[in-house]
C-alpha atoms as a PDB file:
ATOM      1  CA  UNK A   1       2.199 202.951  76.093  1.00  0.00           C
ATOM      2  CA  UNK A   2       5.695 202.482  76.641  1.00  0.00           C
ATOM      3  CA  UNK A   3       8.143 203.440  73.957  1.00  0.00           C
ATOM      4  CA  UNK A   4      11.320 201.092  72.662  1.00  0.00           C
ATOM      5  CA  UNK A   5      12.964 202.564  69.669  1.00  0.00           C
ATOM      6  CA  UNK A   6      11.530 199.745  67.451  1.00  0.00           C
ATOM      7  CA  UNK A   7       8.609 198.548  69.141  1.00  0.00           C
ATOM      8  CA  UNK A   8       5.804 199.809  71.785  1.00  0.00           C
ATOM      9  CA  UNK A   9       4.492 198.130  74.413  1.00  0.00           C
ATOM     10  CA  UNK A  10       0.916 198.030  76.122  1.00  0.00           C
ATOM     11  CA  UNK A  11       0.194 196.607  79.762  1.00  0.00           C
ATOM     12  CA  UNK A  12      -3.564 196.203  79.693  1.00  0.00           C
ATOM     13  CA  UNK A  13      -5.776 195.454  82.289  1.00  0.00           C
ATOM     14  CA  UNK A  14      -9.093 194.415  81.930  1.00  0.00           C
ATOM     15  CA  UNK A  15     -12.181 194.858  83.681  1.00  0.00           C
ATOM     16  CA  UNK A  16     -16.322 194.268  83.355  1.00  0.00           C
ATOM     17  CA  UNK A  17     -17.419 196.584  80.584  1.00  0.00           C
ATOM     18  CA  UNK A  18     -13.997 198.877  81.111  1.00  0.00           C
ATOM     19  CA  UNK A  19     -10.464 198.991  80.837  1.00  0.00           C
ATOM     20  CA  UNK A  20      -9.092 199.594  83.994  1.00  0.00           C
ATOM     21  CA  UNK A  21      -8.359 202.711  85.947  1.00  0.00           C
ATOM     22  CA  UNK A  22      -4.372 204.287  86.231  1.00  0.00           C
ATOM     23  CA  UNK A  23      -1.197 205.064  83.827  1.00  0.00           C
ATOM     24  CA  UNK A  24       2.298 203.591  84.076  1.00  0.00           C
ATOM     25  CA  UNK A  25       4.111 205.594  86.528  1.00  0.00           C
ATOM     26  CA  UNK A  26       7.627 203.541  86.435  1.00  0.00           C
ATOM     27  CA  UNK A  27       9.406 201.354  84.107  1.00  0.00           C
ATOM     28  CA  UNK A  28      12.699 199.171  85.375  1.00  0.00           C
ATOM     29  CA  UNK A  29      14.742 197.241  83.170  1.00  0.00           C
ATOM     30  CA  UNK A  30      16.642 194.381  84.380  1.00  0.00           C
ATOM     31  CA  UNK A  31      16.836 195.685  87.544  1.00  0.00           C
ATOM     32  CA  UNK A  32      19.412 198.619  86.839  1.00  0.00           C
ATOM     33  CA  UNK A  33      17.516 201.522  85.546  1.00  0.00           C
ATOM     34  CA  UNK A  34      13.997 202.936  87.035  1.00  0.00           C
ATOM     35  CA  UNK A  35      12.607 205.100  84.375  1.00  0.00           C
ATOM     36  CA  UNK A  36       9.247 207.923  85.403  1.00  0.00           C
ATOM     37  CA  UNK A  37       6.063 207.790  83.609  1.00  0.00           C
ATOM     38  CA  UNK A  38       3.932 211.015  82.860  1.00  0.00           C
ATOM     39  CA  UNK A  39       1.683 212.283  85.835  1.00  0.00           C
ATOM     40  CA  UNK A  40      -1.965 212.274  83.313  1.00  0.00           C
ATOM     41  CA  UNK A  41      -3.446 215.802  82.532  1.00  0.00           C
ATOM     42  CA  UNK A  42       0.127 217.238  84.043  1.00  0.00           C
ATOM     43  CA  UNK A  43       3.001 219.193  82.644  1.00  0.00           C
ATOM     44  CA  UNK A  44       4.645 216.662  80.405  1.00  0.00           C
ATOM     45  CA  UNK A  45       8.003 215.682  80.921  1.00  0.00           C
ATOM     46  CA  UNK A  46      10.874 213.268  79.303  1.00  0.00           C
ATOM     47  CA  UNK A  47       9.720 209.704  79.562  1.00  0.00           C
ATOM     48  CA  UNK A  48       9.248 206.709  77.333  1.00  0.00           C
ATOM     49  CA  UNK A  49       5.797 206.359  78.881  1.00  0.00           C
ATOM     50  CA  UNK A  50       3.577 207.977  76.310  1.00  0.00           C
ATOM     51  CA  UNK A  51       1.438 210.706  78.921  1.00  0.00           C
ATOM     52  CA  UNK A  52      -2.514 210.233  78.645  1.00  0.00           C
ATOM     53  CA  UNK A  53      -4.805 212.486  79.804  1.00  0.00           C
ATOM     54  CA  UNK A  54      -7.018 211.225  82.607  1.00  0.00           C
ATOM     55  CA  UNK A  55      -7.107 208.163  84.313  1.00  0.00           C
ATOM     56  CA  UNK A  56     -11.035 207.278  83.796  1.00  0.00           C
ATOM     57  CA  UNK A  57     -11.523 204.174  82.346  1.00  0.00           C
ATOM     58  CA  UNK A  58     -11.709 203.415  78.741  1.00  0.00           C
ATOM     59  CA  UNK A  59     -15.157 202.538  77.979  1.00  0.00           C
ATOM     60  CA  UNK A  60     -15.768 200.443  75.096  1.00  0.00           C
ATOM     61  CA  UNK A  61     -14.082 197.827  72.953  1.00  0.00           C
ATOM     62  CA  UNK A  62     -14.447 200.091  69.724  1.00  0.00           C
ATOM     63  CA  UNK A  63     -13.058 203.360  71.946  1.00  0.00           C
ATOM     64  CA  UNK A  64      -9.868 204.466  70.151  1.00  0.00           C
ATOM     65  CA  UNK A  65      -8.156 205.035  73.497  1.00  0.00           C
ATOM     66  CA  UNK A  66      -8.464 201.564  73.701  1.00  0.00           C
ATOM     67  CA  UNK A  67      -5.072 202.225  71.307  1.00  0.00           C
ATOM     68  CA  UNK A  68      -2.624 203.762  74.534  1.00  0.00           C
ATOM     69  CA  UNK A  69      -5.071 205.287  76.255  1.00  0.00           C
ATOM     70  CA  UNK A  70      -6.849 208.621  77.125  1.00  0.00           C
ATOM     71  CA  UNK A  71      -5.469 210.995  74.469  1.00  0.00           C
ATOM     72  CA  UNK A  72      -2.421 209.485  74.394  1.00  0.00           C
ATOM     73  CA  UNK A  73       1.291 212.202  73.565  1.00  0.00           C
ATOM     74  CA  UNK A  74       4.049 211.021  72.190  1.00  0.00           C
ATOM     75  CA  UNK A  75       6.725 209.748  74.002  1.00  0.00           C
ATOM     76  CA  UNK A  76       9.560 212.411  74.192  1.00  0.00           C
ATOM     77  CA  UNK A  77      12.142 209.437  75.149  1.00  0.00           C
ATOM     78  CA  UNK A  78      13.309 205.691  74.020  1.00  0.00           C
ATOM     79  CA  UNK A  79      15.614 203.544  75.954  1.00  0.00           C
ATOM     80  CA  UNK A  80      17.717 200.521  74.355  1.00  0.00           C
ATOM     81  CA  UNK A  81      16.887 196.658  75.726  1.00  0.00           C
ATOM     82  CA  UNK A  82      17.894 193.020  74.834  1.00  0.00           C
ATOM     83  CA  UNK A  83      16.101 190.443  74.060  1.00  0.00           C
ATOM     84  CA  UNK A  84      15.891 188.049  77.038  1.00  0.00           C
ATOM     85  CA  UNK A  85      16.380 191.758  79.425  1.00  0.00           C
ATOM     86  CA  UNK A  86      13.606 191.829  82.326  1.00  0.00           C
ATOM     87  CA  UNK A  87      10.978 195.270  81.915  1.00  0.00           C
ATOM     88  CA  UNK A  88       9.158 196.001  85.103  1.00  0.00           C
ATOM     89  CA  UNK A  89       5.897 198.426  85.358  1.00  0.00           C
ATOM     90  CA  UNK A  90       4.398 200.163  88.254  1.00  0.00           C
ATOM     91  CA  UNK A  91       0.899 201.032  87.771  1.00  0.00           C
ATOM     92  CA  UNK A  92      -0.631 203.856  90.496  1.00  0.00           C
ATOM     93  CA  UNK A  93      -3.520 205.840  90.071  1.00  0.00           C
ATOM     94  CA  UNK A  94      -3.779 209.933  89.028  1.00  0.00           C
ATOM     95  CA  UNK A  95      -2.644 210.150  92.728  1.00  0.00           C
ATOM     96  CA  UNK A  96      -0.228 207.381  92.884  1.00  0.00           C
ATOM     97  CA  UNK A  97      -2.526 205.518  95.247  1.00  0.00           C
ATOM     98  CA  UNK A  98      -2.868 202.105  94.758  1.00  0.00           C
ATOM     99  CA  UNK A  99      -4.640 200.044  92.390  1.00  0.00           C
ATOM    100  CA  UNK A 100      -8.098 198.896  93.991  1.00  0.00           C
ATOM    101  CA  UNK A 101      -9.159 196.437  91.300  1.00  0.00           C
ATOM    102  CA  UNK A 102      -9.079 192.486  91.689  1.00  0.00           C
ATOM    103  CA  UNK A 103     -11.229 191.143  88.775  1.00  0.00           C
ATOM    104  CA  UNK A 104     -10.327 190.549  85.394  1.00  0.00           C
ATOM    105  CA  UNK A 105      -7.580 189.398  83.142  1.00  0.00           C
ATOM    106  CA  UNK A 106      -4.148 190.857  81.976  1.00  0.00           C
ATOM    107  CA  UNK A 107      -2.878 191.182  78.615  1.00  0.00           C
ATOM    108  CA  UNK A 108       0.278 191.957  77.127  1.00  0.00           C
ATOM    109  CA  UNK A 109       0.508 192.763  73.085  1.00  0.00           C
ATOM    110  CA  UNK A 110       3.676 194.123  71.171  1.00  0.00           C
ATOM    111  CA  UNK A 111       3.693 196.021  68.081  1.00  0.00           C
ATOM    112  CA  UNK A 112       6.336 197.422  65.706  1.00  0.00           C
ATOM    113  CA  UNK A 113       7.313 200.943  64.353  1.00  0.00           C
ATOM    114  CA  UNK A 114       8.501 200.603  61.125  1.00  0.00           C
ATOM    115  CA  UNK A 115      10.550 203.101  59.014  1.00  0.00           C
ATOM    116  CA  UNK A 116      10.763 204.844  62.087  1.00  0.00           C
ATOM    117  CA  UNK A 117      11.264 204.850  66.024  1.00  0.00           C
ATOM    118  CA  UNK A 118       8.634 205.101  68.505  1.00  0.00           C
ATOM    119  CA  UNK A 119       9.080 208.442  69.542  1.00  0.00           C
ATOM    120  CA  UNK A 120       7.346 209.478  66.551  1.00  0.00           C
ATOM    121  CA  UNK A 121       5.141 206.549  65.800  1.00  0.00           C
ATOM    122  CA  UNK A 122       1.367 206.931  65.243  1.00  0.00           C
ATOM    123  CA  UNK A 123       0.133 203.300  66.668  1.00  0.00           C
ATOM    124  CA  UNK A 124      -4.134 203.945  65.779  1.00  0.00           C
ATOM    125  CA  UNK A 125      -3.114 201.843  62.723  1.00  0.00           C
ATOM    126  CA  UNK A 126      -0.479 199.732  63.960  1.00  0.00           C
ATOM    127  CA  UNK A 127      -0.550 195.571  64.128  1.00  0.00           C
ATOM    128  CA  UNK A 128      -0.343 194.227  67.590  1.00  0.00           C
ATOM    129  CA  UNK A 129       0.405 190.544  68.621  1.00  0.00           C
ATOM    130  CA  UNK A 130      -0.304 188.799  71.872  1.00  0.00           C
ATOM    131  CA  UNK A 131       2.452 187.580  74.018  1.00  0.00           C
ATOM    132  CA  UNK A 132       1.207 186.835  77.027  1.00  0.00           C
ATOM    133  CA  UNK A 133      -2.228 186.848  78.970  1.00  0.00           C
ATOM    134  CA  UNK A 134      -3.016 185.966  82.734  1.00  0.00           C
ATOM    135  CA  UNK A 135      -6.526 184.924  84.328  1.00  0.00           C
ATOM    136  CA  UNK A 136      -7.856 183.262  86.843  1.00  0.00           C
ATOM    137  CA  UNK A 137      -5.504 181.311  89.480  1.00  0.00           C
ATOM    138  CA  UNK A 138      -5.502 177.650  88.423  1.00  0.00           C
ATOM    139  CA  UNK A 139      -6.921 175.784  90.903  1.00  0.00           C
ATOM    140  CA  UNK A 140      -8.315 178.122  92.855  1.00  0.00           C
ATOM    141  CA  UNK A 141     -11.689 177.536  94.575  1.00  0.00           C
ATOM    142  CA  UNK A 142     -12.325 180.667  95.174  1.00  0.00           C
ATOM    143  CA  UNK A 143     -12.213 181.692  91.619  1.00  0.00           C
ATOM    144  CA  UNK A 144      -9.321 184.182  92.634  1.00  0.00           C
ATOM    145  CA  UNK A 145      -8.080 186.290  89.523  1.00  0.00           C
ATOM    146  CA  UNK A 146      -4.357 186.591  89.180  1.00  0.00           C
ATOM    147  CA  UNK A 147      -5.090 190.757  88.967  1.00  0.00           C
ATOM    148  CA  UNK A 148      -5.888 190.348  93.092  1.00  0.00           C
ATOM    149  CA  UNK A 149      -2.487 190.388  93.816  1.00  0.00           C
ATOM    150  CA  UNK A 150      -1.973 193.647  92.169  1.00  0.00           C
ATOM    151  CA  UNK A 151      -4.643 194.637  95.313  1.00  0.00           C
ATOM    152  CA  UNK A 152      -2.517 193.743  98.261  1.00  0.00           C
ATOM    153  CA  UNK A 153      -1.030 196.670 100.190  1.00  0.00           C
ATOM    154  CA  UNK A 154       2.681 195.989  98.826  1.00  0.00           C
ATOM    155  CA  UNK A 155       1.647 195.294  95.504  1.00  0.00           C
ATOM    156  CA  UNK A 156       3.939 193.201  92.902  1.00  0.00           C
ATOM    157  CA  UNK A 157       6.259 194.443  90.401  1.00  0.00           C
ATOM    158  CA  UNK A 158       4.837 193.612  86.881  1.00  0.00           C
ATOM    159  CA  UNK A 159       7.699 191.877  84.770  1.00  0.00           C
ATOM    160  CA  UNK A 160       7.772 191.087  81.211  1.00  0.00           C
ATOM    161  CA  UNK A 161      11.154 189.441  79.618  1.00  0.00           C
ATOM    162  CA  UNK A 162      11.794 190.372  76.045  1.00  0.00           C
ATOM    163  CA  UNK A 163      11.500 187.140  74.234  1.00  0.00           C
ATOM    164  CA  UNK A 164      14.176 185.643  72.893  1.00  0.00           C
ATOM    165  CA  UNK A 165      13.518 184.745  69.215  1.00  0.00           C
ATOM    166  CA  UNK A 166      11.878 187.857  67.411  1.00  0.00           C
ATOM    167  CA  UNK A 167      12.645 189.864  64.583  1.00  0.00           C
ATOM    168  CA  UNK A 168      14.462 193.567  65.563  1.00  0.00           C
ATOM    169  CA  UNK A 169      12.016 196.361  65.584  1.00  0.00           C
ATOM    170  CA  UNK A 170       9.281 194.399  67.851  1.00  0.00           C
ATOM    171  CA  UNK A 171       8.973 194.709  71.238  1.00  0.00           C
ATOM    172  CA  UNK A 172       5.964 194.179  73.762  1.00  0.00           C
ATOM    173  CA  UNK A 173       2.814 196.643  74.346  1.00  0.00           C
ATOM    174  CA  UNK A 174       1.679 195.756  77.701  1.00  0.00           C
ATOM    175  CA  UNK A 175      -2.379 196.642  77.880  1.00  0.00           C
ATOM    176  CA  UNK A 176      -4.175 199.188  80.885  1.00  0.00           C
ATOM    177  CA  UNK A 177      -3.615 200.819  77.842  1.00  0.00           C
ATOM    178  CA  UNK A 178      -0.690 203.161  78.349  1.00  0.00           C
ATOM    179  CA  UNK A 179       2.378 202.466  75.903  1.00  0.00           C
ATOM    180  CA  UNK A 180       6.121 202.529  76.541  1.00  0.00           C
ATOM    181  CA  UNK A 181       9.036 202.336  73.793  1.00  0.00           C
ATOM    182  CA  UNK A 182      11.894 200.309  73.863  1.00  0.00           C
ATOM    183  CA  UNK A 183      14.561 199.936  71.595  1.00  0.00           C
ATOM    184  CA  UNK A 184      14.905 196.238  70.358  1.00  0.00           C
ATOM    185  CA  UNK A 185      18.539 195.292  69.925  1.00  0.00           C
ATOM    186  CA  UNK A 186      17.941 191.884  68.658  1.00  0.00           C
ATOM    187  CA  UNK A 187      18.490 189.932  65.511  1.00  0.00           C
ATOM    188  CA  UNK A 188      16.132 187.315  66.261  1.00  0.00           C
ATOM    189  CA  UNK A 189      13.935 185.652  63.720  1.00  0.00           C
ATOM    190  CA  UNK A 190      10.384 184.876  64.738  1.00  0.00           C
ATOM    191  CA  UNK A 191       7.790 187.398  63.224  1.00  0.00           C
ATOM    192  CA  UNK A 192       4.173 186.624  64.005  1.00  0.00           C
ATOM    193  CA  UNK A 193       1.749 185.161  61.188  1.00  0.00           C
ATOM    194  CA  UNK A 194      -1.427 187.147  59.949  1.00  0.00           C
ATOM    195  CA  UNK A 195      -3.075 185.325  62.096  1.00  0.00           C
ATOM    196  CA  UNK A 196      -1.660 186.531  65.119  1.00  0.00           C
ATOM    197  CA  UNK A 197      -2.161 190.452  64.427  1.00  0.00           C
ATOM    198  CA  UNK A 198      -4.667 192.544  64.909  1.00  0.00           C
ATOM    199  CA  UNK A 199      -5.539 195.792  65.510  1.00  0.00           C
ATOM    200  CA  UNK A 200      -6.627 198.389  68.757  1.00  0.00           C
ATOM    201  CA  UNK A 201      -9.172 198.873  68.395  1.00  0.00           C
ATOM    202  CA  UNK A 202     -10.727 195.751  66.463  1.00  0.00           C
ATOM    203  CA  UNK A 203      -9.621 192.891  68.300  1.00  0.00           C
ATOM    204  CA  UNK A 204     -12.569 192.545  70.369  1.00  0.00           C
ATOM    205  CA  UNK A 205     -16.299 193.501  70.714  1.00  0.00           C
ATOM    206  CA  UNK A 206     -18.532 194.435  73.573  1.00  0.00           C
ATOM    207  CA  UNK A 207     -19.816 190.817  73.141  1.00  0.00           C
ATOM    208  CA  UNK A 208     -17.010 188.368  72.929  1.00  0.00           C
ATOM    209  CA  UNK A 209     -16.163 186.070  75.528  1.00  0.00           C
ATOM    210  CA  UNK A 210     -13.765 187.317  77.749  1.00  0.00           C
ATOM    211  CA  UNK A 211     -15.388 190.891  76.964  1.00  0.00           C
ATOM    212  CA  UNK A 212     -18.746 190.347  78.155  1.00  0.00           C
ATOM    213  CA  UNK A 213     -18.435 187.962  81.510  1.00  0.00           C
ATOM    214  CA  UNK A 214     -22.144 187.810  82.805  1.00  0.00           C
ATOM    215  CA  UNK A 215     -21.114 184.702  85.727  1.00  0.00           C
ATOM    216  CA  UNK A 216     -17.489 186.713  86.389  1.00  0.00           C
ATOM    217  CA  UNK A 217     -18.748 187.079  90.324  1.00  0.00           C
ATOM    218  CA  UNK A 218     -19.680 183.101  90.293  1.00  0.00           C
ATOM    219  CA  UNK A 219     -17.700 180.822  92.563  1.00  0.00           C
ATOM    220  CA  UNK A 220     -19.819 177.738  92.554  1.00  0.00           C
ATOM    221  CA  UNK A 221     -18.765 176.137  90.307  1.00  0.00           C
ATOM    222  CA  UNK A 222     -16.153 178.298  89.014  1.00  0.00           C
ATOM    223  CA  UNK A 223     -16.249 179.181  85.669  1.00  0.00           C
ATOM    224  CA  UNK A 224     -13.564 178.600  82.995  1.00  0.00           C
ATOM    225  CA  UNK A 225     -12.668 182.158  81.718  1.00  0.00           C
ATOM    226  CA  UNK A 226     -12.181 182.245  77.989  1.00  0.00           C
ATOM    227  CA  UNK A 227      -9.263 185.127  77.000  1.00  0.00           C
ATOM    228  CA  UNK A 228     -11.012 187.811  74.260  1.00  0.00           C
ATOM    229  CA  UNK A 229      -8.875 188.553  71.264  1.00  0.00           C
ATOM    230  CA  UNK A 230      -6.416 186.148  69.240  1.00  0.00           C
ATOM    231  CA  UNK A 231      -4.305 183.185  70.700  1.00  0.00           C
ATOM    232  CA  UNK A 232      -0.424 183.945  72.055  1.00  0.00           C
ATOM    233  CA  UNK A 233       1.391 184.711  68.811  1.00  0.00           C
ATOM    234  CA  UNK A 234       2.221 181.611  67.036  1.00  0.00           C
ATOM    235  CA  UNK A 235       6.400 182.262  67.169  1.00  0.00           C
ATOM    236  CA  UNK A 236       6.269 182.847  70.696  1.00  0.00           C
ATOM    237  CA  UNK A 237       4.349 179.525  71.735  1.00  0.00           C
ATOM    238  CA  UNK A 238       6.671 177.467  69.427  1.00  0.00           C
ATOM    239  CA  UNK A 239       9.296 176.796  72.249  1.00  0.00           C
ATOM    240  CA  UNK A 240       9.813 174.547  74.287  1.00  0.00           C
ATOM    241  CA  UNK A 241       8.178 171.532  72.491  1.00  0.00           C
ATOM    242  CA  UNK A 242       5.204 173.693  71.177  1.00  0.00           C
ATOM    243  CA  UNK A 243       3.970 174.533  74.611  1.00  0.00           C
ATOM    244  CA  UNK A 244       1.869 177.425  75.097  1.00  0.00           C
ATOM    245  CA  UNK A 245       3.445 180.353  76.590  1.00  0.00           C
ATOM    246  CA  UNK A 246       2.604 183.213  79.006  1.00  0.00           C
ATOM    247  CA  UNK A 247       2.618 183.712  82.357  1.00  0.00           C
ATOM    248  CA  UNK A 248       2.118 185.170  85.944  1.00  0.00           C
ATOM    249  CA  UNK A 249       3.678 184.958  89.520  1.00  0.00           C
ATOM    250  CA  UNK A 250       3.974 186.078  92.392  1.00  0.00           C
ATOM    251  CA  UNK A 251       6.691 185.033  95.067  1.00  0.00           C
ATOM    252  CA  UNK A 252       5.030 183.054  97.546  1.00  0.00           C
ATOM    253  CA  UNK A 253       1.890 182.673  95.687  1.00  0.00           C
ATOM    254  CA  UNK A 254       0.398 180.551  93.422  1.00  0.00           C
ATOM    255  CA  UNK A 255       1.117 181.188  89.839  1.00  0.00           C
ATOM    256  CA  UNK A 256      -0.978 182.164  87.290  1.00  0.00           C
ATOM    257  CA  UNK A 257      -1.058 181.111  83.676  1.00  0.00           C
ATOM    258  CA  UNK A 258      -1.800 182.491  80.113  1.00  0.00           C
ATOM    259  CA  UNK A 259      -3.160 180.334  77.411  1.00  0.00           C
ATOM    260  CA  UNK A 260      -3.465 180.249  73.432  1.00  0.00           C
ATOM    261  CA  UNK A 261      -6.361 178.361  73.350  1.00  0.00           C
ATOM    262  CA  UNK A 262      -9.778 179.530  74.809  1.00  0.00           C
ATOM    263  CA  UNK A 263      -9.268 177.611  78.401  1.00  0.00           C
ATOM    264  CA  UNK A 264      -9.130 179.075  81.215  1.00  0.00           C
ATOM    265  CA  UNK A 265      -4.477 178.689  81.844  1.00  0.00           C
ATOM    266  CA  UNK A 266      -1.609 177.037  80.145  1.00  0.00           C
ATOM    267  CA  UNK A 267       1.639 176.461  81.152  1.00  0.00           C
ATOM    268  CA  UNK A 268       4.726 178.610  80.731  1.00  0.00           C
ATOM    269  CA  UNK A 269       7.937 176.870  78.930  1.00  0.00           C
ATOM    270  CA  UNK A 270      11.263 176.512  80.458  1.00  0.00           C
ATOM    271  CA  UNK A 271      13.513 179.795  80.190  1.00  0.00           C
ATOM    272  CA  UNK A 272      15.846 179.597  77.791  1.00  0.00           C
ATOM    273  CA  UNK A 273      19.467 180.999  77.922  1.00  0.00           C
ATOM    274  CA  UNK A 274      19.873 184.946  76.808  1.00  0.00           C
ATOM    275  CA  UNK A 275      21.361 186.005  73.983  1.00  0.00           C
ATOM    276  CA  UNK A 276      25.050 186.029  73.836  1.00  0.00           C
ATOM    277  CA  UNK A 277      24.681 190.142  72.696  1.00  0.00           C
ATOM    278  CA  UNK A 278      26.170 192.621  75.411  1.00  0.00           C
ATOM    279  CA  UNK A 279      23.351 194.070  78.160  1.00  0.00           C
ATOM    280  CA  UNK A 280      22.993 197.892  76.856  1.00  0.00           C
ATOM    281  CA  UNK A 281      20.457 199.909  78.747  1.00  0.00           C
ATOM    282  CA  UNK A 282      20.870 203.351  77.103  1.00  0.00           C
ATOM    283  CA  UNK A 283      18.598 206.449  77.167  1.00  0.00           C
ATOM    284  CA  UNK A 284      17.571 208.464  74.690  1.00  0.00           C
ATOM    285  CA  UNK A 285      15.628 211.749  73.730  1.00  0.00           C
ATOM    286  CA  UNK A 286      13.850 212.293  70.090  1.00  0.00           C
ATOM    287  CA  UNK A 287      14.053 215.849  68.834  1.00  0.00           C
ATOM    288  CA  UNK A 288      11.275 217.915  70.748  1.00  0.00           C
ATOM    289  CA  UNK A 289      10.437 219.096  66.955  1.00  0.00           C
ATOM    290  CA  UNK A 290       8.580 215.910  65.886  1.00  0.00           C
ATOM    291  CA  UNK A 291       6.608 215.538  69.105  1.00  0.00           C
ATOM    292  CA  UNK A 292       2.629 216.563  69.727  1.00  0.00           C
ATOM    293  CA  UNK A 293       2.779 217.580  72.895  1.00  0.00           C
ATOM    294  CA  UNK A 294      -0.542 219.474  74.995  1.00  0.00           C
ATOM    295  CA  UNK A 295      -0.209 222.406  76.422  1.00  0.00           C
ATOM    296  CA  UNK A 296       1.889 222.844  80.035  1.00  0.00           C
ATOM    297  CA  UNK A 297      -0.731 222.442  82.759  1.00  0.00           C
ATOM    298  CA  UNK A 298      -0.178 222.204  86.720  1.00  0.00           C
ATOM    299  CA  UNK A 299      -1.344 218.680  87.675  1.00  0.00           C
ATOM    300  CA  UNK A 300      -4.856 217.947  88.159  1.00  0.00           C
ATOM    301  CA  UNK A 301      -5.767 214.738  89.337  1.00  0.00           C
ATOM    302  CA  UNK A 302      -9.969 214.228  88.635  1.00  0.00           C
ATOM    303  CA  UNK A 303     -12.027 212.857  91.213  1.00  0.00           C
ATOM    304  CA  UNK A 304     -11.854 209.440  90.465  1.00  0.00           C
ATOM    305  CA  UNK A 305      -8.460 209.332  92.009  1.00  0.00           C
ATOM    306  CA  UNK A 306      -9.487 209.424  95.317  1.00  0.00           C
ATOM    307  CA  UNK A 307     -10.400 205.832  94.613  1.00  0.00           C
ATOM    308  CA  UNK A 308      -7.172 205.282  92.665  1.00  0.00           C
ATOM    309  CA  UNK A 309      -4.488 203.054  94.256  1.00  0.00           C
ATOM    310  CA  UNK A 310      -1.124 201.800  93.704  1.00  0.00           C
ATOM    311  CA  UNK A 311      -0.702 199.272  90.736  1.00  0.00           C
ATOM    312  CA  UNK A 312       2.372 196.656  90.426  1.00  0.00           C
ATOM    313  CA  UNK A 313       1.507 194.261  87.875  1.00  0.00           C
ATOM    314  CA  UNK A 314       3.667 191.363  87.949  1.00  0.00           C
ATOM    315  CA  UNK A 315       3.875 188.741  85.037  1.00  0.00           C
ATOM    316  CA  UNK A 316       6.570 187.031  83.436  1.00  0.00           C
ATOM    317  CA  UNK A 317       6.773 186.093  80.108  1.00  0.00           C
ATOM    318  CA  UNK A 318       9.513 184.408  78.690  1.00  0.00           C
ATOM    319  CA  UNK A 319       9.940 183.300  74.840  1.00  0.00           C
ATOM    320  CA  UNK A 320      12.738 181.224  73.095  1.00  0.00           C
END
């Protein structure tokens, strides 16, 4: 989990039966600030990635690491964005090899912190809302999911934009579940309905579609892929004509697409203008008094990171 001041965000990436291996090891924003994740089961140390403990996957839909992850610390920093500001995450495994998954969606939820910031925010309870999601490659014969290109040797740089019309004190959770905080500067007005929240976990079972894939390895014919949990958040698929929002791409690839509805892509609305507020970027640190941190341990990768690899996600969402 990455932490804004206002509002956490949770890359997840999901796999057959698990949540996928690896922690978020960087964080850019708008291309002028790289910020360091915690190395899992290591000494912690100031980041607005919330540390986790392990990098085994998170088994089960009713798991509450499915909630930030393994054991999941407080974040000791925050760091102020804009809406409309570009966030970038690097995924790599407990040894910062590279990710060496290419099946299954990616999700992107967003939650707030109220009467507080993130630094000190207990999300088990909190109300997330979709804003984007990524499958399958439209098109595509081979069935190719859009998580493949996170595969290839150079890897892509995951990107998320803020969006543009939201209430302050919400920002995005982007699901492999690690969070990151980021202070929301905004004065936008969309909020998402009831409808659109729910919470981690409890927004899916080992059964729903999406979840449970039993023809996920079939190419002939290939299958639509129906997206587990609730539709795009109603605000953020209300630009651009109603269109439904969310999406991926890659340069020099084929894009991929997120959808409300239970088909397999939608298309992603024209970018709207940024807000006329002033690009701030500014770092932070909470009092150390207020944090939970474990105790100081050397790092100690498990075994499963010899398998680990590299991880850029790369997705762009963009909201008016």
């Amino acid at each position: 989990m990455i932490c804004l001041r206002r509002v956490l965000l949770l890359p997840l990436l999901a796999l057959p039966s698990v949540l996928g291996h690896g922690f978020v090891w960087k964080v850019g924003i708008d291309a002028t600030q790289t910020l360091i994740g915690n190395v899992p089961n290591a000494k912690p140390t100031g980041s607005i990635v919330r540390q986790i403990n392990s990098v085994d996957p998170v088994k089960g839909a009713d798991n509450p690491y499915v909630n930030c992850g393994n054991d999941a610390q407080l974040a000791e920093d925050i760091v102020d964005v804009n809406p409309g500001d570009n966030m970038s995450f690097l995924w790599a495994g407990g040894d910062l090899s590279r990710w060496p998954h290419n099946i299954g969606p990616m999700l992107t939820y967003m939650t707030a912190c109220p009467d507080s910031d993130c630094s000190t925010f207990n999300s088990s309870n909190a109300k997330w809302f979709k804003i984007a999601q990524v499958g399958r490659i439209p098109n595509d014969s081979q069935g190719t999911w859009f998580q493949n290109f996170l595969f290839t040797a150079d890897g892509v740089p995951a990107n998320v934009t803020l969006p543009h019309q939201h209430r302050p004190r919400t920002v995005p959770h982007p699901p492999r579940n690690n969070c990151a905080s980021p202070s929301d500067r905004s004065r936008g007005t969309g909020v998402p309905t009831d409808d659109d929240l729910v919470t981690l976990p409890g927004a899916y079972s080992d059964t729903d579609p999406g979840i449970l894939v039993p023809d996920v390895f079939n190419v002939d014919p290939v299958p639509a892929y129906t997206f587990p949990g609730p539709a795009i958040a109603s605000f953020v698929t209300a630009s651009s004509s109603g269109s439904s929002s969310g999406s991926g791409s890659r340069s020099g690839s084929p894009s991929a697409t997120g959808s409300r509805s239970s088909s397999p892509s939608a298309t992603a609305p024209a970018s709207s203008s940024p807000t006329s507020s002033p690009k701030t970027c500014k770092l932070k640190r909470a009092s150390t008094s207020t944090l939970s941190k474990r105790a100081t341990e050397a790092p100690r990768p498990r075994h499963l990171s010899r398998i680990m690899r590299d991880l850029m996600l790369s997705f762009k969402h963009t909201a008016h």
